[in-house]
N, C-alpha and C. Protein backbone atom coordinates (compact mmCIF):
# COMPACT_ATOMS: atom_id res chain seq x y z
N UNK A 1 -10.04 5.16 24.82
CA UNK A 1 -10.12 4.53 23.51
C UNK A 1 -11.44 4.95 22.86
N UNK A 2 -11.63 5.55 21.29
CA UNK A 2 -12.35 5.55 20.79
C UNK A 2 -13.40 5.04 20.48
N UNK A 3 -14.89 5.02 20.09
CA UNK A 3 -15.74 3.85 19.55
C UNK A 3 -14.92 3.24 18.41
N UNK A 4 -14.52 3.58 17.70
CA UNK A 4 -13.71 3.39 16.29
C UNK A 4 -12.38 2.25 16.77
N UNK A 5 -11.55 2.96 17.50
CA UNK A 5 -10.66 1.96 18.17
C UNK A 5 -11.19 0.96 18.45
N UNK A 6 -11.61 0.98 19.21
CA UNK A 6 -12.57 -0.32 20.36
C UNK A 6 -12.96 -1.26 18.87
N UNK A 7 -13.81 -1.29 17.98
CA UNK A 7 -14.38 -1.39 16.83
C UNK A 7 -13.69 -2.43 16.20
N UNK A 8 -12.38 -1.60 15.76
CA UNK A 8 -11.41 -1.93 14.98
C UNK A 8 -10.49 -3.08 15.63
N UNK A 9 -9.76 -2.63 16.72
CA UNK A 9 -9.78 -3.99 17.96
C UNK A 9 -10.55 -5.18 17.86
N UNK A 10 -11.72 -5.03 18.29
CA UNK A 10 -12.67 -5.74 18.64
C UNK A 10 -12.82 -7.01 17.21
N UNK A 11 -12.80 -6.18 16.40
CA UNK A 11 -13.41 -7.12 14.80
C UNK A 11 -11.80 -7.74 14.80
N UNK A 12 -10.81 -7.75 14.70
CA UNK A 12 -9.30 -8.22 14.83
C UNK A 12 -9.57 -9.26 15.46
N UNK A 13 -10.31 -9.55 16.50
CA UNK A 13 -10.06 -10.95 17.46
C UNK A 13 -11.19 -11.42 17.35
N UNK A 14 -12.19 -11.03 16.51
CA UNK A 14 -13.03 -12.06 16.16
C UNK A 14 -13.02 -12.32 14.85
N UNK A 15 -11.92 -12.60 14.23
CA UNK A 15 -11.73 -13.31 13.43
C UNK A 15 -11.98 -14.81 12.80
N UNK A 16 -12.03 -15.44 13.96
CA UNK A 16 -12.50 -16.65 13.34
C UNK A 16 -14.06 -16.78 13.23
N UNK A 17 -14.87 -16.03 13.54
CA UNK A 17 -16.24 -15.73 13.12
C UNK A 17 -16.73 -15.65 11.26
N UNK A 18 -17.49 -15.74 10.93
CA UNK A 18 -17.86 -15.69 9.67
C UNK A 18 -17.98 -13.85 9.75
N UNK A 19 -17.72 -13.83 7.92
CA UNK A 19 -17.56 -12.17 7.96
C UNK A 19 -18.81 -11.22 8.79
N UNK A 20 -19.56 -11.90 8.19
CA UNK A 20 -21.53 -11.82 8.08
C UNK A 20 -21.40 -11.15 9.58
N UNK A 21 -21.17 -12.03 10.06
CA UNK A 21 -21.74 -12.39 11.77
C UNK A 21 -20.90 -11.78 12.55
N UNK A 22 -19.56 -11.17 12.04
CA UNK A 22 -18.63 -10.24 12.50
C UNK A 22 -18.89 -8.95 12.56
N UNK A 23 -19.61 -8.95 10.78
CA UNK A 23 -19.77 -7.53 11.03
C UNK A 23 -21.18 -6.78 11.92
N UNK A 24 -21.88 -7.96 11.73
CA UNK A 24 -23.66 -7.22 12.74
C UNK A 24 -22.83 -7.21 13.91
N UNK A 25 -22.42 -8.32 14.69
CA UNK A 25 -21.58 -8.03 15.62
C UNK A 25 -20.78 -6.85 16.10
N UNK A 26 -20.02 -6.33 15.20
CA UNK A 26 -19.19 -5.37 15.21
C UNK A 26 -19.84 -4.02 15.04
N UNK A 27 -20.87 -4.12 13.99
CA UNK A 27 -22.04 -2.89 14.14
C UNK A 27 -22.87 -2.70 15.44
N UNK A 28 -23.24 -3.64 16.02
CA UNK A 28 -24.01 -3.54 17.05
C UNK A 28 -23.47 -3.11 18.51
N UNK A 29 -22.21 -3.53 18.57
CA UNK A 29 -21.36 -2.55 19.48
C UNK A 29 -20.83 -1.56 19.42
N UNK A 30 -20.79 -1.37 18.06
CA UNK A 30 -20.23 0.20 17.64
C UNK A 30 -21.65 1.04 17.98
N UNK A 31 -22.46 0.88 17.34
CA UNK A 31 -23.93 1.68 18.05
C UNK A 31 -24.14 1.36 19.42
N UNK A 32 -23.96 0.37 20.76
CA UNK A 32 -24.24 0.50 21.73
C UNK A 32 -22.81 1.89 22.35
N UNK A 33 -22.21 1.52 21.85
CA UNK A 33 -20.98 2.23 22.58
C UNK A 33 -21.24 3.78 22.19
N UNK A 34 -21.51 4.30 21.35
CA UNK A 34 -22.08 5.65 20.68
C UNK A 34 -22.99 6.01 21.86
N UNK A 35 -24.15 4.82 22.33
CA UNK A 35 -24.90 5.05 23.22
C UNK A 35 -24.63 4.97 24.53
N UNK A 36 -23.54 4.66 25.23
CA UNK A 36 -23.17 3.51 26.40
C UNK A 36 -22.52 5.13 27.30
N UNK A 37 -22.85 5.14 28.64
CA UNK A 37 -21.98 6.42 29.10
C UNK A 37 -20.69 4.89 29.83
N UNK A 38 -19.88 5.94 30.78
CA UNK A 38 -18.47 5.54 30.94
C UNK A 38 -18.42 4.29 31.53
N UNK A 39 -19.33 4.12 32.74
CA UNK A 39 -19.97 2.98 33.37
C UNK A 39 -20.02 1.56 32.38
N UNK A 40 -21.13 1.60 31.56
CA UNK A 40 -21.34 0.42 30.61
C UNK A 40 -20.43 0.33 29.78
N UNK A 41 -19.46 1.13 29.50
CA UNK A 41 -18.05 0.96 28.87
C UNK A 41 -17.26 -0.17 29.34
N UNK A 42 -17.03 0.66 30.80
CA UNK A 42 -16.40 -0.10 31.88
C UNK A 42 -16.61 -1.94 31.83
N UNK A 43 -18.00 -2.11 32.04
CA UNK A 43 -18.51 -3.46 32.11
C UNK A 43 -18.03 -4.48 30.87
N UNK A 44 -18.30 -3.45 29.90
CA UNK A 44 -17.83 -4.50 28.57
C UNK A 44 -16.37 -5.02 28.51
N UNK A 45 -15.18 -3.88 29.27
CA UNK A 45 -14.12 -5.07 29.35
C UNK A 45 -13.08 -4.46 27.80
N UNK A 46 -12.27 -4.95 28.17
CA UNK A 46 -11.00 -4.84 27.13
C UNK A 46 -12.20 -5.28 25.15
N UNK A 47 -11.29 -4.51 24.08
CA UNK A 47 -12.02 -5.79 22.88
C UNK A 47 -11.66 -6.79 23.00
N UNK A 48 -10.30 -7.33 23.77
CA UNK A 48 -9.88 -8.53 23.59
C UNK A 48 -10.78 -9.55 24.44
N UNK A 49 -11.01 -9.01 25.45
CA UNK A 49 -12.11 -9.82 26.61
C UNK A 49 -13.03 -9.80 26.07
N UNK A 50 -13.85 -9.14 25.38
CA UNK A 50 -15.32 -8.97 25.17
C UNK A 50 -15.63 -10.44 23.62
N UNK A 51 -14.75 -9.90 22.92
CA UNK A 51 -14.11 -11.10 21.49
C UNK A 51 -14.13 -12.08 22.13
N UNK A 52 -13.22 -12.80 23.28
CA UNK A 52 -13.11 -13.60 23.72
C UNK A 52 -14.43 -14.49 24.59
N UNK A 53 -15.47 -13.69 24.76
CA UNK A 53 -16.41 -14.26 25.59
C UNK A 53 -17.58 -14.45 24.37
N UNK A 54 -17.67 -13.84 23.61
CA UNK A 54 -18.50 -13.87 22.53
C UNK A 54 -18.11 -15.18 21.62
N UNK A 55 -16.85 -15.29 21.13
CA UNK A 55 -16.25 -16.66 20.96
C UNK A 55 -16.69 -18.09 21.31
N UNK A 56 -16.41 -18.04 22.98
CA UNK A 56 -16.52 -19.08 23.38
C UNK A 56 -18.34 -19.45 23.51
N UNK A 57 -19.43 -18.41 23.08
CA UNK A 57 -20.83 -18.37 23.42
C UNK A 57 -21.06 -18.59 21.83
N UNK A 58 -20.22 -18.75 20.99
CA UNK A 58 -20.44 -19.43 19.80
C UNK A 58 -19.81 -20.55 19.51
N UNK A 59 -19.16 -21.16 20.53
CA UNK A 59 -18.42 -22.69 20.86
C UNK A 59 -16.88 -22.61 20.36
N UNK A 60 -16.28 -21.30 20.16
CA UNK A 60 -14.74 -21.49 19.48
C UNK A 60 -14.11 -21.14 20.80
N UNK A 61 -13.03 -22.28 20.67
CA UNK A 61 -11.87 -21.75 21.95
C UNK A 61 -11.14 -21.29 21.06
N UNK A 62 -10.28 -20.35 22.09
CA UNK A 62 -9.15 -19.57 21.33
C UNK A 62 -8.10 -20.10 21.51
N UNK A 63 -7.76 -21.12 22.27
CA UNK A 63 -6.41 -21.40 22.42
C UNK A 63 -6.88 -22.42 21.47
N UNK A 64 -7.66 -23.41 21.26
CA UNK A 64 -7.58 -24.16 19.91
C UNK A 64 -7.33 -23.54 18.68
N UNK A 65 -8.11 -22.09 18.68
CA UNK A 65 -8.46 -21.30 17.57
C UNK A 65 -6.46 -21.16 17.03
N UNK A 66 -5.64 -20.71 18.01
CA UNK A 66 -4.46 -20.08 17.83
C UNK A 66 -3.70 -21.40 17.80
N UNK A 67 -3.83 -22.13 18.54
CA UNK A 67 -2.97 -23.51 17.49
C UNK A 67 -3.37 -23.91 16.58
N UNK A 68 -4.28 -23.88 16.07
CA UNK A 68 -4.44 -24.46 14.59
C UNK A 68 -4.42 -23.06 13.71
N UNK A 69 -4.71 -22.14 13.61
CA UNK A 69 -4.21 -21.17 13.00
C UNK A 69 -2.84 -20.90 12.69
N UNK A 70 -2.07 -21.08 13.92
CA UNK A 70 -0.44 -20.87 13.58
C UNK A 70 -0.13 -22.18 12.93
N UNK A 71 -0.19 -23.37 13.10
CA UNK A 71 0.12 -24.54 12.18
C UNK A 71 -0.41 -24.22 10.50
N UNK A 72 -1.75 -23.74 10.77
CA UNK A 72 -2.74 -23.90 9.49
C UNK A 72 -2.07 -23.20 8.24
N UNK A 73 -1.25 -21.72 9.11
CA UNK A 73 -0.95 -20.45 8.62
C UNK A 73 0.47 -20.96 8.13
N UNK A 74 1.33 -21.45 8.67
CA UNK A 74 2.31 -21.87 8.36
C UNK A 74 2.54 -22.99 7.12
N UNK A 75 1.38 -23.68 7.24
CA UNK A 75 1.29 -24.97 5.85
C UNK A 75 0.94 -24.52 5.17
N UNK A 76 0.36 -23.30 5.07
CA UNK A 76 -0.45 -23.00 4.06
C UNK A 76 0.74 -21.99 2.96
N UNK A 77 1.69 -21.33 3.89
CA UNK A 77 2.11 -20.33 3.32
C UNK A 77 3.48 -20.82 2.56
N UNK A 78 4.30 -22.15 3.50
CA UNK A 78 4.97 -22.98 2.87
C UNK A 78 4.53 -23.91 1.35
N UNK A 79 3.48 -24.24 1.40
CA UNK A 79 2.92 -24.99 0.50
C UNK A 79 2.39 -24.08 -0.74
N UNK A 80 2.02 -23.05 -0.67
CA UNK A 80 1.84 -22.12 -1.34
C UNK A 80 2.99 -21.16 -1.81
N UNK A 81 4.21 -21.49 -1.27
CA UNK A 81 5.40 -20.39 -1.51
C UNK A 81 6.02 -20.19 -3.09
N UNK A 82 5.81 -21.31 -3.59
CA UNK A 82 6.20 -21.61 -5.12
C UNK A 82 5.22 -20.50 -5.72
N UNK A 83 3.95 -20.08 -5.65
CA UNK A 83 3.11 -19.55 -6.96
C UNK A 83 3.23 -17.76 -5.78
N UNK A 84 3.43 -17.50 -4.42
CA UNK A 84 3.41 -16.08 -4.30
C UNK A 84 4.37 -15.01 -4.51
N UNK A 85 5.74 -16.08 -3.97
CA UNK A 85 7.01 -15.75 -4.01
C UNK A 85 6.97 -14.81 -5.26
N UNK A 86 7.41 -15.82 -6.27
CA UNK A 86 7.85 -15.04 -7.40
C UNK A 86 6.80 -14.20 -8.09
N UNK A 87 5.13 -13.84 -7.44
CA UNK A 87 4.67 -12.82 -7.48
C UNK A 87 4.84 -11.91 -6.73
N UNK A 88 5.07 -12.28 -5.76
CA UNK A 88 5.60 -11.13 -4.98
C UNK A 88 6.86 -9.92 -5.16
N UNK A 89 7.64 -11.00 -5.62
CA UNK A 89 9.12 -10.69 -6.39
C UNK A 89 9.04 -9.64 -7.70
N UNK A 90 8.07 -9.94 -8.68
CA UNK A 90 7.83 -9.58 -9.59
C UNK A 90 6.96 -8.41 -9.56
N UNK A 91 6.07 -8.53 -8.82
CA UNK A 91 5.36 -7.18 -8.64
C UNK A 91 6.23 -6.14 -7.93
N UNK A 92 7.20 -6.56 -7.14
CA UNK A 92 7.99 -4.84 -6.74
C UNK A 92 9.23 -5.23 -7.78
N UNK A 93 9.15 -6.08 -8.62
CA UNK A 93 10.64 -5.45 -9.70
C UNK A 93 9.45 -4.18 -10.81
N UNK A 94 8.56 -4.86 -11.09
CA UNK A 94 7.33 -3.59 -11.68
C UNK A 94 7.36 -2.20 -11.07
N UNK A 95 7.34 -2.03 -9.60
CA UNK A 95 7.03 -1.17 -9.33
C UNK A 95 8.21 -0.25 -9.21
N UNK A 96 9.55 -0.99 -9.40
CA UNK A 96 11.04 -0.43 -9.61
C UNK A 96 11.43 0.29 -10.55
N UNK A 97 10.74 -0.97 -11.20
CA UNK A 97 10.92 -0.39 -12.85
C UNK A 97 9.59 0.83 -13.08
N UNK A 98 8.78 0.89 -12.84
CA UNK A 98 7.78 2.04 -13.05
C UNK A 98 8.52 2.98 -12.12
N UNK A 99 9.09 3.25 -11.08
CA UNK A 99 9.74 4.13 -10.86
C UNK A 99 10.96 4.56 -11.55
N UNK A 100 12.27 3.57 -11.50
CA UNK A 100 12.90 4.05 -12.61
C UNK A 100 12.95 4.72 -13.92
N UNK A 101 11.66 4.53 -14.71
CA UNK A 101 11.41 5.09 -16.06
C UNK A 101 10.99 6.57 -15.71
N UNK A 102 10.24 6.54 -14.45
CA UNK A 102 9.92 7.81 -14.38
C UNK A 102 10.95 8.78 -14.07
N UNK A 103 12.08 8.57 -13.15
CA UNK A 103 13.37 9.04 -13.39
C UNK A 103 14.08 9.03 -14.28
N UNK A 104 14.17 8.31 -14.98
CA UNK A 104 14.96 8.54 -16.60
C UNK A 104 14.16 9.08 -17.44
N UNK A 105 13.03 9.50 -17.57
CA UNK A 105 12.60 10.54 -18.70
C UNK A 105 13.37 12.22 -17.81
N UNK A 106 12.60 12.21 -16.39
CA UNK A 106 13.10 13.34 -16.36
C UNK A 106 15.00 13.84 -16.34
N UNK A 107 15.63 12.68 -15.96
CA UNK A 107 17.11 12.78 -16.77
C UNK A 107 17.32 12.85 -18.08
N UNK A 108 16.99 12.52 -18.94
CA UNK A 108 17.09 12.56 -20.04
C UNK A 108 16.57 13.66 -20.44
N UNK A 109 15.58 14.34 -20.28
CA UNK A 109 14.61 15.79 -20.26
C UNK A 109 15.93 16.73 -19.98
N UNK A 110 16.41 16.14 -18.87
CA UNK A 110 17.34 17.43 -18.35
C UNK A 110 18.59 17.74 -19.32
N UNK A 111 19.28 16.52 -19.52
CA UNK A 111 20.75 16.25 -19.97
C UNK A 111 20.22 16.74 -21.56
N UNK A 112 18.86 16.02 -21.92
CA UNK A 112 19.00 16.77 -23.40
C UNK A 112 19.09 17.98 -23.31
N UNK A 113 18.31 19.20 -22.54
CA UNK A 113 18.63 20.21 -22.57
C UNK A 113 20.01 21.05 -22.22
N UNK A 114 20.56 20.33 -21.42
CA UNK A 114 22.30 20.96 -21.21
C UNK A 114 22.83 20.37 -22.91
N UNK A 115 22.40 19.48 -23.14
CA UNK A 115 23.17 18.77 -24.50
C UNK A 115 23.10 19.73 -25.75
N UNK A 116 21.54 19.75 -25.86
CA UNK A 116 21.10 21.02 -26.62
C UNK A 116 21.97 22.39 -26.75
N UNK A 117 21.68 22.64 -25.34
CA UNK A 117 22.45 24.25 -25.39
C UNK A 117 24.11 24.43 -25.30
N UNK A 118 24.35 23.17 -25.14
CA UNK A 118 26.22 23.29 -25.12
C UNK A 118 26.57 22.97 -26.89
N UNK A 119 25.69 22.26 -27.16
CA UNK A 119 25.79 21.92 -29.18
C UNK A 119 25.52 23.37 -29.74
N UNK A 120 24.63 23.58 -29.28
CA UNK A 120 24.45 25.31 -29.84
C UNK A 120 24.97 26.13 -29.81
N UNK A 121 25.74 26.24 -28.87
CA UNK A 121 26.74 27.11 -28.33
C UNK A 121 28.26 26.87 -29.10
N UNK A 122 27.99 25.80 -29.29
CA UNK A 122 29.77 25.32 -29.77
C UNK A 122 29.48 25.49 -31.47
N UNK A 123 28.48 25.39 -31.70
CA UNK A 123 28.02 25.39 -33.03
C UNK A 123 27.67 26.95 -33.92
N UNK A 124 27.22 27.93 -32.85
CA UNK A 124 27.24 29.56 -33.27
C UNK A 124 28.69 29.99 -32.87
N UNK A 125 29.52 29.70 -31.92
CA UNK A 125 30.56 29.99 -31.94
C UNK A 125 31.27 29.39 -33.36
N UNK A 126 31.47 28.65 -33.32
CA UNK A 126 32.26 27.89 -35.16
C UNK A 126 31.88 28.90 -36.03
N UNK A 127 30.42 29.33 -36.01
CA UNK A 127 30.17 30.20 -37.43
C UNK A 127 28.91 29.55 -37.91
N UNK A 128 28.54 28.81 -37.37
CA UNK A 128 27.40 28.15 -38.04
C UNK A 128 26.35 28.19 -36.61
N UNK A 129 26.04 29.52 -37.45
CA UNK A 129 24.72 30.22 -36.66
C UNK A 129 23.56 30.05 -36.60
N UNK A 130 22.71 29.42 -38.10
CA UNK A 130 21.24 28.70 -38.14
C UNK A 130 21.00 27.57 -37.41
N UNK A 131 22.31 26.52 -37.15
CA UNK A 131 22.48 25.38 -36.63
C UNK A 131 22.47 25.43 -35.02
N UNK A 132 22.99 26.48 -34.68
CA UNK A 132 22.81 26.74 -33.55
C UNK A 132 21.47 27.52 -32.82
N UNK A 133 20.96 28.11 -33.11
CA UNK A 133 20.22 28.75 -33.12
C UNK A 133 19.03 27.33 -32.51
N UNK A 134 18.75 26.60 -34.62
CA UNK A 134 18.30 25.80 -34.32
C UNK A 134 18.38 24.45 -33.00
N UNK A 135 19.08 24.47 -32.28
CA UNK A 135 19.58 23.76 -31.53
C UNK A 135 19.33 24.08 -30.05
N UNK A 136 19.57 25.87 -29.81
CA UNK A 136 19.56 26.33 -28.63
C UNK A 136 17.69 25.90 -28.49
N UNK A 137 16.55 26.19 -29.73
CA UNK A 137 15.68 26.18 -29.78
C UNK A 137 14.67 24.82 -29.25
N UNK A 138 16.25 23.64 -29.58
CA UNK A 138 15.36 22.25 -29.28
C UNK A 138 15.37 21.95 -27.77
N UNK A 139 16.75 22.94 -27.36
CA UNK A 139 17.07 22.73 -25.50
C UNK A 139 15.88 23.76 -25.32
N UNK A 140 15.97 24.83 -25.68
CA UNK A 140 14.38 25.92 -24.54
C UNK A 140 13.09 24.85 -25.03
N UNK A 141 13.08 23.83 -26.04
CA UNK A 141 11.28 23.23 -26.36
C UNK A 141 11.51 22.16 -25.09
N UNK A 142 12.93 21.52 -25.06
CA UNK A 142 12.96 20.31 -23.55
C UNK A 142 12.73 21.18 -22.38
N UNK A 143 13.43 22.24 -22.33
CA UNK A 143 12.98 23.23 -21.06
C UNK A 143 11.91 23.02 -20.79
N UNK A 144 10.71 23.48 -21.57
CA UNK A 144 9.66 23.98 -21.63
C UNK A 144 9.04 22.43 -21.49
N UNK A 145 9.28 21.44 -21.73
CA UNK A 145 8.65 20.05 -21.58
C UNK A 145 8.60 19.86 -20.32
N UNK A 146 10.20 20.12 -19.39
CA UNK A 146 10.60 19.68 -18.15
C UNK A 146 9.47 20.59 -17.12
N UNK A 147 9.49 21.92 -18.02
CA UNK A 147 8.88 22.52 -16.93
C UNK A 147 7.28 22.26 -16.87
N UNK A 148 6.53 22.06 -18.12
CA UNK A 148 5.10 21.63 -18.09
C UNK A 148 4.97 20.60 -17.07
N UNK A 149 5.77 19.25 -17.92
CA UNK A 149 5.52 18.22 -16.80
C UNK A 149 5.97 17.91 -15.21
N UNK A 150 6.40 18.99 -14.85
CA UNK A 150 7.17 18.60 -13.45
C UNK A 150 6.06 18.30 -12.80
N UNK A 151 5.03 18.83 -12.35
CA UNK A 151 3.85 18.52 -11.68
C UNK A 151 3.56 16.61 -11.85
N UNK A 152 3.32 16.61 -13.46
CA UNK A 152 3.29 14.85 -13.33
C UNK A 152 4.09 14.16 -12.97
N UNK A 153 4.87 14.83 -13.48
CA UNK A 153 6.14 13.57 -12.94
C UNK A 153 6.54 13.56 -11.53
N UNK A 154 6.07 14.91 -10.77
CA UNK A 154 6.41 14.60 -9.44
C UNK A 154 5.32 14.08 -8.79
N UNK A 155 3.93 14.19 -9.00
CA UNK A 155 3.12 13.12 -8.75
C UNK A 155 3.16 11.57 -9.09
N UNK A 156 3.40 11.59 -10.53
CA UNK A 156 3.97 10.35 -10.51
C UNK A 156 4.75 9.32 -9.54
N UNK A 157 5.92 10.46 -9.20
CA UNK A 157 7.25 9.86 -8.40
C UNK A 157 6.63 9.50 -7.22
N UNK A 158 5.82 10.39 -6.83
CA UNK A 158 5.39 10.16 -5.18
C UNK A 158 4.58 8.86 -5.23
N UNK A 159 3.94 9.00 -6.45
CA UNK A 159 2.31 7.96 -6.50
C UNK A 159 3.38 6.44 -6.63
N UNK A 160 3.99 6.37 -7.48
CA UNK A 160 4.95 5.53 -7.85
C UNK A 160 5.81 4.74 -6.42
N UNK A 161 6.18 5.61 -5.43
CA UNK A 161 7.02 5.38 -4.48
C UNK A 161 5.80 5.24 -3.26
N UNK A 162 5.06 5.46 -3.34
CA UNK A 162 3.75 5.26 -2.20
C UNK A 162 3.22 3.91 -2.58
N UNK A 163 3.73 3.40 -3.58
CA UNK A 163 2.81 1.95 -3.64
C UNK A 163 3.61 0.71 -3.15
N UNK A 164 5.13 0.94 -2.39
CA UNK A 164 5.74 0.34 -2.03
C UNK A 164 4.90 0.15 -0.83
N UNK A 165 4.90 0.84 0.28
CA UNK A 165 4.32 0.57 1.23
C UNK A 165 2.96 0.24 1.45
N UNK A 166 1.81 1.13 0.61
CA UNK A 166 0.24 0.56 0.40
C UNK A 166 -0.03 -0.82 0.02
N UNK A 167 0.67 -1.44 -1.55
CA UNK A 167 0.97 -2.83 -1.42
C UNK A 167 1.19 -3.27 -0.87
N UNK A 168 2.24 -3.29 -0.18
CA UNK A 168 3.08 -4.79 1.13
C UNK A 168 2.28 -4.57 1.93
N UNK A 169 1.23 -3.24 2.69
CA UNK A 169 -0.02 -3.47 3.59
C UNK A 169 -1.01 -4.39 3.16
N UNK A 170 -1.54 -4.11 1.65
CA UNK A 170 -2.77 -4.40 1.33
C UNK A 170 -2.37 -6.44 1.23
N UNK A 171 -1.07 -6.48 0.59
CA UNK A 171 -1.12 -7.92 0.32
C UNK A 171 -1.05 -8.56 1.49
N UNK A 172 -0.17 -8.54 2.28
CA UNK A 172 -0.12 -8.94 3.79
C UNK A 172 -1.54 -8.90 4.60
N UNK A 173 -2.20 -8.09 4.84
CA UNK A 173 -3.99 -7.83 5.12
C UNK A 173 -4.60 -9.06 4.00
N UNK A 174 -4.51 -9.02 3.52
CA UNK A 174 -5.15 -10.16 2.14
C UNK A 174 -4.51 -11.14 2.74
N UNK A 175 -3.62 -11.68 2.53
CA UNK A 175 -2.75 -13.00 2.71
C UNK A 175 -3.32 -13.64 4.41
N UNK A 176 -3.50 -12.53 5.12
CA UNK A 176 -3.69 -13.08 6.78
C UNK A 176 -5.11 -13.27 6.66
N UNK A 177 -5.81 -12.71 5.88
CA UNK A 177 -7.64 -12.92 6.14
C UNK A 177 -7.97 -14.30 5.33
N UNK A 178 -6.70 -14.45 4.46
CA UNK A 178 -6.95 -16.15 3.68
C UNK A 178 -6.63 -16.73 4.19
N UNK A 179 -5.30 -16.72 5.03
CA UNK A 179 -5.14 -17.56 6.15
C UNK A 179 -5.95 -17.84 7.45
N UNK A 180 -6.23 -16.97 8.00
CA UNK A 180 -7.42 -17.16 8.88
C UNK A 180 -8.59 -17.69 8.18
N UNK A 181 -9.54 -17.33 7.09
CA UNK A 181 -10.54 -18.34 6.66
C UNK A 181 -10.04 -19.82 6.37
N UNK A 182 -8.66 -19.97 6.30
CA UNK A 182 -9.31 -21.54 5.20
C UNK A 182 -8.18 -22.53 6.35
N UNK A 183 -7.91 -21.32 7.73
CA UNK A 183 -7.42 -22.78 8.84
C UNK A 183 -8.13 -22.18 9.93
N UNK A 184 -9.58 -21.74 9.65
CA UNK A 184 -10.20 -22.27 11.27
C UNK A 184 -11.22 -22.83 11.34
């Protein structure tokens, strides 16, 4: 396991610590361990053991810590369900809809241009050749739109469709660190 692992571990189960005091904590083993050969590794023990003894040398049990957390976490999230829910709800119909639009310009980009050039076509065939002309001209200017913007719009699409998953991380990470501060 990494210093970084170990680190990252380690700050996870000392959670019910104040941030402050987590993080010197968490700095100060990350620099012993940088320094530590395999031996003094050894001694320090799992993060979960090491969290756990540091805990109880600041007076928190963990099995108190984890029953009142899972009760705390649970009232809190019931009692609170009315005002997240339907943010929650609402922020990925946003992010649906910001994806959707970005697919319907480039459909519409496209279809105008088949639309364009089949009107033009049906329109210099009839005999009415300026009209067409003019027409084939408005499908090659959508061409030429589709093709400038493909780059944005396929960044877009990706950026657009990547915030499904970065959100539901970031809010969930948020939601558990409020829950852990305000039930231990």
């Amino acid at each position: 396991m990494t210093t970084q692992e170990f680190c990252e571990s380690f700050e996870k189960h000392l959670l019910p610590l104040p941030k402050e005091e987590r993080e010197e904590i968490v700095s100060y083993y990350s620099e012993f361990l940088d320094e530590a050969d395999e031996g003094e590794r050894e001694r320090l023990g799992t993060p979960e053991t090491l969290a756990q003894r540091i805990l109880e040398e600041n007076g928190i049990s963990i099995s108190t810590f984890k029953r009142r957390f899972s009760a705390g976490r649970v009232a809190l999230l019931v009692s609170t369900a009315v005002i997240w829910v339907p943010l929650w709800v609402c922020w990925y119909v946003l992010l649906a809809t910001l994806f959707i639009c970005i697919v319907a310009v480039c459909i519409s980009l496209l279809l105008g241009f088949v639309a364009f050039l089949w009107d033009g076509a049906m329109y210099a065939e009839r005999g009415n050749i300026p009209l067409g002309l003019f027409l084939f001209g408005l499908a090659f200017l959508l061409a030429g739109i589709l093709v400038l913007l493909r780059k944005p719009f396929w960044t877009a699409l990706r950026w657009s469709l990547s915030l499904f998953p970065r959100s539901t991380k970031w809010l969930w990470k948020k939601g558990r660190n409020y829950c852990t501060r305000h039930t231990a």
